[in-house]
Protein backbone atom coordinates (compact mmCIF):
# COMPACT_ATOMS: atom_id res chain seq x y z
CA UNK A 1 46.52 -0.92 -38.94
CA UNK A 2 43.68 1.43 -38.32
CA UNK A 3 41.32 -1.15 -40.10
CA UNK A 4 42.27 -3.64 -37.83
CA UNK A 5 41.49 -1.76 -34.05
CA UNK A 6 38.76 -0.42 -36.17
CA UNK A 7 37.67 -4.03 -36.65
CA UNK A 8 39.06 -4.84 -32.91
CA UNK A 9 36.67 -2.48 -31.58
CA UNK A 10 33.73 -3.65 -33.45
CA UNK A 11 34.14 -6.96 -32.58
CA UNK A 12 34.26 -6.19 -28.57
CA UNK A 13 31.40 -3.94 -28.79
CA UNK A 14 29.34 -6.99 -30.53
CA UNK A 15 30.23 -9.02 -27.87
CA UNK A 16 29.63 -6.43 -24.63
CA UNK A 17 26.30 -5.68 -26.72
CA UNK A 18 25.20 -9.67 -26.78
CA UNK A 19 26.40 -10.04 -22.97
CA UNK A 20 24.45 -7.17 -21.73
CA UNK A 21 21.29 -8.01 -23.69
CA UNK A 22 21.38 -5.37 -26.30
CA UNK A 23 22.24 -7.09 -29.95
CA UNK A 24 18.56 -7.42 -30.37
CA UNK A 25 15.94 -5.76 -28.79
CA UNK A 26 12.81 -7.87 -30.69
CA UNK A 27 14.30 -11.32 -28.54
CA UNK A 28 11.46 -13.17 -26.96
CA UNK A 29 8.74 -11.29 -28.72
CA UNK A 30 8.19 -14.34 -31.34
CA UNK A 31 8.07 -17.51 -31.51
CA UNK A 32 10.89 -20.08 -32.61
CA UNK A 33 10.17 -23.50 -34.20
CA UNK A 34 9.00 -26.01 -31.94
CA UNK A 35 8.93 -23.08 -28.82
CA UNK A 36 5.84 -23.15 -26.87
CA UNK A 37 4.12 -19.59 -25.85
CA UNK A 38 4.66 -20.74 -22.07
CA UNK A 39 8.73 -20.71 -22.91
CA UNK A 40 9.02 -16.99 -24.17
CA UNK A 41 10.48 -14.28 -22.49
CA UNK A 42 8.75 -11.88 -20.24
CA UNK A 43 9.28 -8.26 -20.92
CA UNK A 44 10.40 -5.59 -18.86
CA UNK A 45 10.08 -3.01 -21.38
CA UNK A 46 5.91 -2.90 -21.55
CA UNK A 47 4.91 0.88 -22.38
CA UNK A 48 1.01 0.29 -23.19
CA UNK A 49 -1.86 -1.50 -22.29
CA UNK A 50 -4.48 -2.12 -24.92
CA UNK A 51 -7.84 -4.11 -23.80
CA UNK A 52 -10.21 -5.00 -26.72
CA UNK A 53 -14.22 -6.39 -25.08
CA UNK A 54 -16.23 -8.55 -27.40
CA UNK A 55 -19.90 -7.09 -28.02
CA UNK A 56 -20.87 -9.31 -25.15
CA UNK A 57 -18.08 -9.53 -22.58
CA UNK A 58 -20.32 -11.79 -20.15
CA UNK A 59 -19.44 -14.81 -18.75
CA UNK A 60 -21.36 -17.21 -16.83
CA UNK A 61 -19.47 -19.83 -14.18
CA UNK A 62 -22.06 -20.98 -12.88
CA UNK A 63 -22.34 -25.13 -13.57
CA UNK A 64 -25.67 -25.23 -12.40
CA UNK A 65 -26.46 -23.38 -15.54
CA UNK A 66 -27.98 -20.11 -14.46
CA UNK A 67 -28.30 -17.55 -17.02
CA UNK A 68 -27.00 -14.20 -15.00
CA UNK A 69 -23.37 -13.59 -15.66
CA UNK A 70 -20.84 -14.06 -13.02
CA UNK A 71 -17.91 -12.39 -14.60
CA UNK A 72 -16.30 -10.95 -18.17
CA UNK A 73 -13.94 -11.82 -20.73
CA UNK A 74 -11.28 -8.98 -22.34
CA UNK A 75 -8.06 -9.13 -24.81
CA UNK A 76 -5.48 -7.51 -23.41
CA UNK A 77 -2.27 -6.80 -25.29
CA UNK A 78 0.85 -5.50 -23.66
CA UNK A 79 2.65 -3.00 -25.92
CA UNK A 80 6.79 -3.65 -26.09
CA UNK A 81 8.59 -0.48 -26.52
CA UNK A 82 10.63 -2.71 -28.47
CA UNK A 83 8.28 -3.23 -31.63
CA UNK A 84 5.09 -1.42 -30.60
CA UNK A 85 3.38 -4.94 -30.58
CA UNK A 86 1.76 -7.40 -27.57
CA UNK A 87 4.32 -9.37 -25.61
CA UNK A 88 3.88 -11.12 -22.08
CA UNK A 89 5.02 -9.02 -19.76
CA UNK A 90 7.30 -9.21 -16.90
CA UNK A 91 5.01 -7.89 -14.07
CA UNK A 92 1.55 -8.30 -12.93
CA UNK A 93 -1.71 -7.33 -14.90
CA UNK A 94 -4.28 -5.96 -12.82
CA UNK A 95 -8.49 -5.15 -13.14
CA UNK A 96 -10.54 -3.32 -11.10
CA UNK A 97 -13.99 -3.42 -11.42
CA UNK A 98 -16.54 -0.37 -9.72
CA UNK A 99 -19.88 0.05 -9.53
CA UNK A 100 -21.45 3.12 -10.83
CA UNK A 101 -25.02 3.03 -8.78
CA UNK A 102 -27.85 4.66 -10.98
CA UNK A 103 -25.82 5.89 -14.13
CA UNK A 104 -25.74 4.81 -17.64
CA UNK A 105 -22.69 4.01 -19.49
CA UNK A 106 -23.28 7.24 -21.39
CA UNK A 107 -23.50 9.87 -19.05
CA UNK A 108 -20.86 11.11 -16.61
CA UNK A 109 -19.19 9.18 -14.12
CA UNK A 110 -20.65 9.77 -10.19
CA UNK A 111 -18.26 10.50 -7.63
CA UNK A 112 -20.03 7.50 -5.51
CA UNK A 113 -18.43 4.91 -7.51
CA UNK A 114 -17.62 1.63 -5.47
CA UNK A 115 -15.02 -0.91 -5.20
CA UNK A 116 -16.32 -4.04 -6.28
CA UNK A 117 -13.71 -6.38 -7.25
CA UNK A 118 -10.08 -6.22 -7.69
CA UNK A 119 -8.00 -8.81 -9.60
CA UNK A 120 -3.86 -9.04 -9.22
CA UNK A 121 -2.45 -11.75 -11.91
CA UNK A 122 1.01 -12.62 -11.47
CA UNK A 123 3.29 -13.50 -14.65
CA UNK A 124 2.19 -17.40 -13.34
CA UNK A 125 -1.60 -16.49 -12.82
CA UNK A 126 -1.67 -14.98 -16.52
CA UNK A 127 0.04 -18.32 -18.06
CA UNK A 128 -3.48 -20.50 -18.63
CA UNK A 129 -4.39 -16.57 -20.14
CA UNK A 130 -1.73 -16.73 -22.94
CA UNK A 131 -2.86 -16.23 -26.65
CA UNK A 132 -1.66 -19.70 -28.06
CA UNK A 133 -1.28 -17.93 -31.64
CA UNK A 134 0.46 -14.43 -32.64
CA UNK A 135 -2.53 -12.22 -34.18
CA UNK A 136 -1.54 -8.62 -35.93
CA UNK A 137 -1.28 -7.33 -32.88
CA UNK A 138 1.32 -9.12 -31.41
CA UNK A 139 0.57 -11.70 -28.27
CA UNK A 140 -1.86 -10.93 -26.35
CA UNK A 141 -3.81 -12.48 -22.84
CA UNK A 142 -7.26 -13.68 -23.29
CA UNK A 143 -8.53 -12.91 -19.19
CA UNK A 144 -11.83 -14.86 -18.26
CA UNK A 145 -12.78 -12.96 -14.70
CA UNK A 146 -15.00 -14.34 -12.56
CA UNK A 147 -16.81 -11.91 -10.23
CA UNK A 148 -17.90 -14.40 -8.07
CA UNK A 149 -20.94 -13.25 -4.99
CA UNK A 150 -20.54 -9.41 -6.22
CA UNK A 151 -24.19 -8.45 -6.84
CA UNK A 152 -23.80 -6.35 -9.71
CA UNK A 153 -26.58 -7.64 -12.14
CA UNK A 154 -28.20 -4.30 -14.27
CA UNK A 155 -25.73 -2.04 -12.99
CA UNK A 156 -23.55 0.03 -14.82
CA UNK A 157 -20.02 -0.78 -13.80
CA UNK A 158 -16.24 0.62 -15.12
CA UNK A 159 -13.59 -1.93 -15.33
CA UNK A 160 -10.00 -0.31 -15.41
CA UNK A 161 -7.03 -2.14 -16.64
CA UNK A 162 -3.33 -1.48 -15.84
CA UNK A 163 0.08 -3.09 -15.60
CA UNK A 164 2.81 -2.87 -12.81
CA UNK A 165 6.22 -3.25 -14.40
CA UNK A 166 8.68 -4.97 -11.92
CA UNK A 167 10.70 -1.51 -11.68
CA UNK A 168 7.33 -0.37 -9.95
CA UNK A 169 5.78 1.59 -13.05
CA UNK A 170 2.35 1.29 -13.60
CA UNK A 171 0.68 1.87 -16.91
CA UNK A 172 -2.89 1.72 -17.64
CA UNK A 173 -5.57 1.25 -20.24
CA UNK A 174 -8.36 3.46 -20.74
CA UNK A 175 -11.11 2.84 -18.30
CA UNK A 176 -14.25 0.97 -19.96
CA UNK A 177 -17.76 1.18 -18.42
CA UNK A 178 -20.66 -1.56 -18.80
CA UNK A 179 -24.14 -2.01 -18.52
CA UNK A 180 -24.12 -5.82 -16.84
CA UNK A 181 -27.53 -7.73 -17.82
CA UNK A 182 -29.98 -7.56 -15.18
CA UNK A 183 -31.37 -10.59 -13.56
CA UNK A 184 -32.43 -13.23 -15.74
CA UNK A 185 -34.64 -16.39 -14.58
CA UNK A 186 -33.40 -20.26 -15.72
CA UNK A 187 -35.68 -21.00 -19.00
C-alpha cells in the first residue's frame, strides 16, 4: 500500500513538474532534428554576458567602398543559468559605445567620456544575429553595428555590453575599449 501512494505521489509530482516547466531545465537550449535556430526558445534565465572581438572588429558599410570603418562586429554569448552555456535570450541585448577623447586604450579611463552611440536589440532585432551552428560555447549572436555619421575615426572608444532580462535585471559584460583606425583615403 505504501508503495503504491509512494508511486501515486511520484507520478503527480512528474506531472505538476512538466506543467509548470520544471522536468527539464536544458529545454530550448539545443537544437532538435529538422528545428531551425529561429524556432528555439528564448530564455529567461540569462545570468552572464560574454562578448568575444576579432583582432579587427571593424566594419565598413559604406557601398561606395570607402576604406574608414563605419561600425564593429562582436560574439556575444548569453550564459543560461541552466547549463552555463550561450542561449538566445528572452530580453533585449544592448551596446553602448563612448568616446574616450585623447586616451589610449591602455591608460586610465577620463572622466570626460562621451555618449556616442547606443544600440537596443529586441529578441526580433537580434534574429538575422543568430549563430546558425552551436560552437563549444553554446549559441551565441554574431552583432554587425553600424555607427553610422558618429565621427569617431582614431579615437579611442569603450563599447559596453549588457542584457535586460524581461523581469527588469540587467547584466553586463566587461567593458572593452578600442583604438578605431584613423582616417584612411580610397586607394
Amino acid at each position: 500500500m505504501n508503495r503504491q501512494r509512494a508511486a501515486t505521489a511520484l507520478g503527480v509530482l512528474a506531472s505538476i513538474m512538466v506543467v509548470t516547466g520544471c522536468a527539464n531545465p536544458n529545454e530550448g537550449l539545443d537544437l532538435r532534428p529538422g528545428q531551425n535556430v529561429g524556432d528555439m526558445a528564448l530564455r529567461r534565465d540569462i545570468v552572464q554576458v560574454k562578448k568575444f572581438y576579432p583582432g579587427s572588429p571593424w566594419l565598413s558599410f559604406d557601398e561606395a567602398g570607402d576604406p574608414n570603418p563605419e561600425g564593429f562586429k562582436v560574439n556575444v554569448y548569453l550564459v543560461s543559468a541552466a547549463n552555463g552555456r550561450g542561449a538566445f535570450g528572452d530580453g533585449n541585448i544592448i551596446v553602448t559605445m563612448y568616446s574616450l577623447p585623447g586616451r589610449r586604450p591602455d591608460t586610465a579611463p577620463p572622466a570626460e567620456s562621451k555618449l556616442e552611440k547606443r544600440w537596443v536589440l529586441t529578441p526580433g532585432d537580434c534574429m538575422p544575429f543568430r549563430a546558425t551552428r552551436k560552437t563549444v560555447m553554446g549559441f551565441g549572436y554574431g552583432l554587425r553595428l553600424n555607427w553610422g555619421d558618429v565621427d569617431v575615426l582614431g579615437e579611442t572608444i569603450l563599447i559596453t555590453i549588457a542584457f535586460e532580462r524581461r523581469d527588469g535585471t540587467i547584466i553586463k559584460s566587461q567593458p572593452q575599449t578600442f583604438r578605431v583606425p584613423p582616417r584612411r583615403t580610397a586607394y
